[in-house]
C-alpha atoms as a PDB file:
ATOM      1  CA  UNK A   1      17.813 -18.505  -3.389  1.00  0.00           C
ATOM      2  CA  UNK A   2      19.100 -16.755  -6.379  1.00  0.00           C
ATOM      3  CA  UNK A   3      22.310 -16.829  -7.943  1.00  0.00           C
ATOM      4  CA  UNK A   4      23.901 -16.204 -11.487  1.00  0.00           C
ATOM      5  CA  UNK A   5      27.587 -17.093 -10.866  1.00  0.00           C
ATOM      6  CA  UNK A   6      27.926 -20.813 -12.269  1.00  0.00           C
ATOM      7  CA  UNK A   7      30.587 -20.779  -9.390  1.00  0.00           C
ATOM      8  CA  UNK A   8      28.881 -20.000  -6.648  1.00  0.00           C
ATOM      9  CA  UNK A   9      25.574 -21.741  -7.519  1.00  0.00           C
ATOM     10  CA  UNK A  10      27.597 -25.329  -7.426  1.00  0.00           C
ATOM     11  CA  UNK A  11      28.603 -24.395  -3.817  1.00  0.00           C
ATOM     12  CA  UNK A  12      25.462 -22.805  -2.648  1.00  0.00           C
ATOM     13  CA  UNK A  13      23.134 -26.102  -4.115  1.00  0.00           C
ATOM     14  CA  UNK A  14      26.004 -27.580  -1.690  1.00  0.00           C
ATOM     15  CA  UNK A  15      25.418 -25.768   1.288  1.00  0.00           C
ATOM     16  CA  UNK A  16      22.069 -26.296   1.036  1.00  0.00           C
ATOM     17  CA  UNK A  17      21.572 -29.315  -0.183  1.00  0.00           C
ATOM     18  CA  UNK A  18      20.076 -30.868   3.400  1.00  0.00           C
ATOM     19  CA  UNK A  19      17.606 -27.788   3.866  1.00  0.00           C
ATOM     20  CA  UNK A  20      14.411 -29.010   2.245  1.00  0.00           C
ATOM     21  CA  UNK A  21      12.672 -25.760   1.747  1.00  0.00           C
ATOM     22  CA  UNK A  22      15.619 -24.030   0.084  1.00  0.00           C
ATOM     23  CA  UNK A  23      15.468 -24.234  -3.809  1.00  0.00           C
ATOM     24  CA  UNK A  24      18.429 -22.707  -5.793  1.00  0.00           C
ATOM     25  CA  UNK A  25      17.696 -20.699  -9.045  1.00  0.00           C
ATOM     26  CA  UNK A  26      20.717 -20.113 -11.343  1.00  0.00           C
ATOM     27  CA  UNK A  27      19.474 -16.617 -11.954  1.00  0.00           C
ATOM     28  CA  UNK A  28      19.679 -12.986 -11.080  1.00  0.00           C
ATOM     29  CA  UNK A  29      17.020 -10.860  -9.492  1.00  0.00           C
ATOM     30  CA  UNK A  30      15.993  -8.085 -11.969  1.00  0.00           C
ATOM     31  CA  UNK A  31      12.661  -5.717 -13.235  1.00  0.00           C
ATOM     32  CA  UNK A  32      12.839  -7.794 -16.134  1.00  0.00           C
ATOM     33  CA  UNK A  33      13.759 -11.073 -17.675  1.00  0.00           C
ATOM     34  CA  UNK A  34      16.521 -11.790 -20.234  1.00  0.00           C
ATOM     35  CA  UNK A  35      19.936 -12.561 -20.692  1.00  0.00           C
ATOM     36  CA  UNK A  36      23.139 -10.553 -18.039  1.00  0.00           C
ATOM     37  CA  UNK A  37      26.133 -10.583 -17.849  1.00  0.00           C
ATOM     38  CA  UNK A  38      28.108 -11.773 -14.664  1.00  0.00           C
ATOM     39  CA  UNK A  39      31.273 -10.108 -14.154  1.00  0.00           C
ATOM     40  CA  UNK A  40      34.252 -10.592 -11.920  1.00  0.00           C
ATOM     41  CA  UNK A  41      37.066  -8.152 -12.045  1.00  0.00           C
ATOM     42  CA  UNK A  42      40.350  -8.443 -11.897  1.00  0.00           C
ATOM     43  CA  UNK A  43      41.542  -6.559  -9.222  1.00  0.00           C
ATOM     44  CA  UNK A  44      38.980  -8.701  -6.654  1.00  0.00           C
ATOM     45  CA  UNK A  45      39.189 -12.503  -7.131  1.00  0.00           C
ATOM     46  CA  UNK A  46      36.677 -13.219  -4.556  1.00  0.00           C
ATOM     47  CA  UNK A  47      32.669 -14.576  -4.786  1.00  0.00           C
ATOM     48  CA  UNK A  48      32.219 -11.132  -3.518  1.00  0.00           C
ATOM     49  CA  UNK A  49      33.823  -8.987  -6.105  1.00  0.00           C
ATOM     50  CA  UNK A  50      30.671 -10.655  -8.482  1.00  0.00           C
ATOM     51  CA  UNK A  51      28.393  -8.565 -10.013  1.00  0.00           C
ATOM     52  CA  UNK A  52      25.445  -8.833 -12.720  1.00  0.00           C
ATOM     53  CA  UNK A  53      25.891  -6.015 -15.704  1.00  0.00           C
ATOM     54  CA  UNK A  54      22.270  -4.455 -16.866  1.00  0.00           C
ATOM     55  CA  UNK A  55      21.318  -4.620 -19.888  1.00  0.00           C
ATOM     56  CA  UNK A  56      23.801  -7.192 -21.352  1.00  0.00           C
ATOM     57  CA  UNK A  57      23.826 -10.646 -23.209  1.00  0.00           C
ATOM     58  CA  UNK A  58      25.544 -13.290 -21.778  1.00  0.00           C
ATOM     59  CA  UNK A  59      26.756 -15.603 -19.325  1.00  0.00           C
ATOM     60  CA  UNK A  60      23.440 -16.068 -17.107  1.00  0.00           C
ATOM     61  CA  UNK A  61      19.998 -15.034 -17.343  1.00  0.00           C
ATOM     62  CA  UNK A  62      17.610 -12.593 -15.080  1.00  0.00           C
ATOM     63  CA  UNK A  63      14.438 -13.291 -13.974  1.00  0.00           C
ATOM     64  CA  UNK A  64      11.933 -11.346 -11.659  1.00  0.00           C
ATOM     65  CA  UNK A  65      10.462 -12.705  -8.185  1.00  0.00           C
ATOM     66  CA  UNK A  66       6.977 -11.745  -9.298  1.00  0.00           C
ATOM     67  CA  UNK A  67       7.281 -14.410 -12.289  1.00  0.00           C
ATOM     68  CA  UNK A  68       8.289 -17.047  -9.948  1.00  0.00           C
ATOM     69  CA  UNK A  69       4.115 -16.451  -8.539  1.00  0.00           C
ATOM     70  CA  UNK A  70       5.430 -17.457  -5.006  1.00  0.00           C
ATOM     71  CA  UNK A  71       2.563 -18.866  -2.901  1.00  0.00           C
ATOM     72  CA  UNK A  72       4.215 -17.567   0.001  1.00  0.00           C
ATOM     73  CA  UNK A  73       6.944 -15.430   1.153  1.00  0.00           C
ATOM     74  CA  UNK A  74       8.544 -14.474   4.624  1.00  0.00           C
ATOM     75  CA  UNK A  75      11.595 -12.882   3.811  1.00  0.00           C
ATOM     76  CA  UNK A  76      13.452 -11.582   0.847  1.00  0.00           C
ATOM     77  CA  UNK A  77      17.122 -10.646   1.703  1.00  0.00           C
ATOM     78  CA  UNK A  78      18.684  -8.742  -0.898  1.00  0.00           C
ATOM     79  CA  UNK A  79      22.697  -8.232  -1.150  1.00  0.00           C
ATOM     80  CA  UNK A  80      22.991  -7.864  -4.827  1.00  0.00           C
ATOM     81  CA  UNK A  81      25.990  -5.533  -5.664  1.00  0.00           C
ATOM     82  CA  UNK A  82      24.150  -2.469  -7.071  1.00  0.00           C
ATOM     83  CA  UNK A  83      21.106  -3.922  -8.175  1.00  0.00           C
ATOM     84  CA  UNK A  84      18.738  -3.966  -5.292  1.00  0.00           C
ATOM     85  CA  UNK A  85      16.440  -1.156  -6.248  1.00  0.00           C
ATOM     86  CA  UNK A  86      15.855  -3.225 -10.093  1.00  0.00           C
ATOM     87  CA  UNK A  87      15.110  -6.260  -7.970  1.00  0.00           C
ATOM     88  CA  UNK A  88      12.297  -4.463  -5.859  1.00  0.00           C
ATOM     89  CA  UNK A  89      10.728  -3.289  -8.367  1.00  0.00           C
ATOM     90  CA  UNK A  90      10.822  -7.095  -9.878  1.00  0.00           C
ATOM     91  CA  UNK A  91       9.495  -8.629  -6.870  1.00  0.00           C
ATOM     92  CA  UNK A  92       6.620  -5.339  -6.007  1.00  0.00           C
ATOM     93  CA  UNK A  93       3.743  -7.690  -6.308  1.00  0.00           C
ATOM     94  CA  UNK A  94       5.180 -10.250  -4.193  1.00  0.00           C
ATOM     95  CA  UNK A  95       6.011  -7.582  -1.538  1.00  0.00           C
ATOM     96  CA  UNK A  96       2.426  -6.100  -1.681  1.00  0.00           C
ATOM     97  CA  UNK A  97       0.645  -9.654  -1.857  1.00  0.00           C
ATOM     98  CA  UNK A  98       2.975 -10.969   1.289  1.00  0.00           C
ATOM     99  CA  UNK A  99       4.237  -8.475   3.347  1.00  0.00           C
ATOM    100  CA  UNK A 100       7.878 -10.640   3.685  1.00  0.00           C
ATOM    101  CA  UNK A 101      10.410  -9.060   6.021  1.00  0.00           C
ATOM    102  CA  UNK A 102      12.889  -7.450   4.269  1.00  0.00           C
ATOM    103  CA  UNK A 103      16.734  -7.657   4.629  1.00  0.00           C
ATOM    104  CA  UNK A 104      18.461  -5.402   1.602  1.00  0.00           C
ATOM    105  CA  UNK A 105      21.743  -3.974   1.219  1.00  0.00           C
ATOM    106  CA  UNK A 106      21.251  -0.288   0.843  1.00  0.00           C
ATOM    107  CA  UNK A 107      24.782   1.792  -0.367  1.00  0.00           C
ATOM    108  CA  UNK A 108      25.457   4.140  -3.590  1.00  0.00           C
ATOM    109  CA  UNK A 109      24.641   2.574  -6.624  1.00  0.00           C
ATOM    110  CA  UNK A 110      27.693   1.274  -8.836  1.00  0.00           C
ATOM    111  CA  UNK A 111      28.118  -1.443 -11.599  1.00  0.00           C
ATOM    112  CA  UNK A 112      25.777   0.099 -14.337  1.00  0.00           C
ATOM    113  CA  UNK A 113      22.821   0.915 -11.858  1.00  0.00           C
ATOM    114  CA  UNK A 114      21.900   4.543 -11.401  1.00  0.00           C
ATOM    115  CA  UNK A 115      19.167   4.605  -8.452  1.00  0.00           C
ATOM    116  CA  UNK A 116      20.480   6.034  -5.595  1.00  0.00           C
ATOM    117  CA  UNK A 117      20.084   5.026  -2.012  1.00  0.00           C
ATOM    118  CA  UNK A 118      17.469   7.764  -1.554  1.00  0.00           C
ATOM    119  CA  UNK A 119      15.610   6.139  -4.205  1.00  0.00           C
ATOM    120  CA  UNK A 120      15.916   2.518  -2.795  1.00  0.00           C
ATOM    121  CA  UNK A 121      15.158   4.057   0.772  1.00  0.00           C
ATOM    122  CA  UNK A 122      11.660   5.830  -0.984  1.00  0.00           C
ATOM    123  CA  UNK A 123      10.345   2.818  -2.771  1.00  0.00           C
ATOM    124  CA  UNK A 124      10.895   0.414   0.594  1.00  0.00           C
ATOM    125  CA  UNK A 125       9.081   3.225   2.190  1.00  0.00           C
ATOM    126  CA  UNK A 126       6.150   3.457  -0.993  1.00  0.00           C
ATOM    127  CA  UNK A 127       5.551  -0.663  -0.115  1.00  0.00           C
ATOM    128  CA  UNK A 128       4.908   0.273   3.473  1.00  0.00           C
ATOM    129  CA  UNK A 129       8.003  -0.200   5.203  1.00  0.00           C
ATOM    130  CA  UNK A 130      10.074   1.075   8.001  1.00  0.00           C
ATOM    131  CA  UNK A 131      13.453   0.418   8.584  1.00  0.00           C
ATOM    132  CA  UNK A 132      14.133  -1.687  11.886  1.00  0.00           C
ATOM    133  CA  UNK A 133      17.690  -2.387  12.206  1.00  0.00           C
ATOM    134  CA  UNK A 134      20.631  -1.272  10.674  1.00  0.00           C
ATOM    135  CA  UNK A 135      24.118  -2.460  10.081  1.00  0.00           C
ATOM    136  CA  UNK A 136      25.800  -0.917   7.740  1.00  0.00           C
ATOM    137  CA  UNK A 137      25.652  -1.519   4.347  1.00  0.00           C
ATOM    138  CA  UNK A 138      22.192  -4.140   5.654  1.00  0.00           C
ATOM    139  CA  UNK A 139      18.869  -3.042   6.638  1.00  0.00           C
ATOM    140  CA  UNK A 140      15.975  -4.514   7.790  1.00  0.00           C
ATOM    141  CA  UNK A 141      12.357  -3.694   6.934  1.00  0.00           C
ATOM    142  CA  UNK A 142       9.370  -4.297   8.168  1.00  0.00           C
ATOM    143  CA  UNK A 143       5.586  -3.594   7.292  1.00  0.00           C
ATOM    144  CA  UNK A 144       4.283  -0.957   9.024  1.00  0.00           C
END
């Protein structure tokens, strides 16, 4: 599991803290490494409202799945506020090398990132994928 908000990684370590084959990263899920920003707005003081800010220096750091060199990988659920598409293209060699089921949130892009859902939709599609259950904004993927 990956996480950036310093919040919400203390109660996720928590939730999980019995499940031995859960390990918590305090990270985002990018196309590339470095430092983000995490932001929470005003107007939504909720772990929801959380978002990570491209191409910023700050309060957490991004990493890509393919640098993590998973041995294995069944599922990669991604719910990540805008940034889904950056974190595909992050994690493309895992994808290809393990064929995981995929659960992302596809919706218009917002928060800084400019691929739309069309473009999300297209890349799932360029790793092999078909969609095989929706609920709005979720979808899951499988390999075709």
């Amino acid at each position: 599991a990956f996480e950036p908000s310093a919040e919400t990684v203390i109660m996720l370590r928590s939730a999980v803290e019995n499940i031995g084959n859960v390990v918590v990263h305090d990270s985002a899920l990018l196309d590339h490494e470095g430092p983000v920003d995490v932001i929470n707005p005003a107007k939504r003081k909720t772990h929801r409202s959380r978002y990570v800010r491209p191409d910023a220096a700050g309060s957490a750091r991004a990493v890509t799945l393919d640098s993590m060199h998973l041995p294995n990988c069944g599922l990669l659920k991604l719910d990540l506020e805008g940034a889904e598409y950056a974190a595909l293209i992050g994690s493309s060699e895992t994808i290809r090398r393990c064929h995981p089921v995929l659960i992302v949130e596809v919706d218009h892009p917002r928060n800084g990132f400019e691929h739309s859902e069309a473009d999300t939709l297209g890349l799932i599609a360029g790793f092999g994928y078909r969609p095989a259950f929706a609920r709005r904004p979720d979808t899951v993927f499988v390999p075709q």
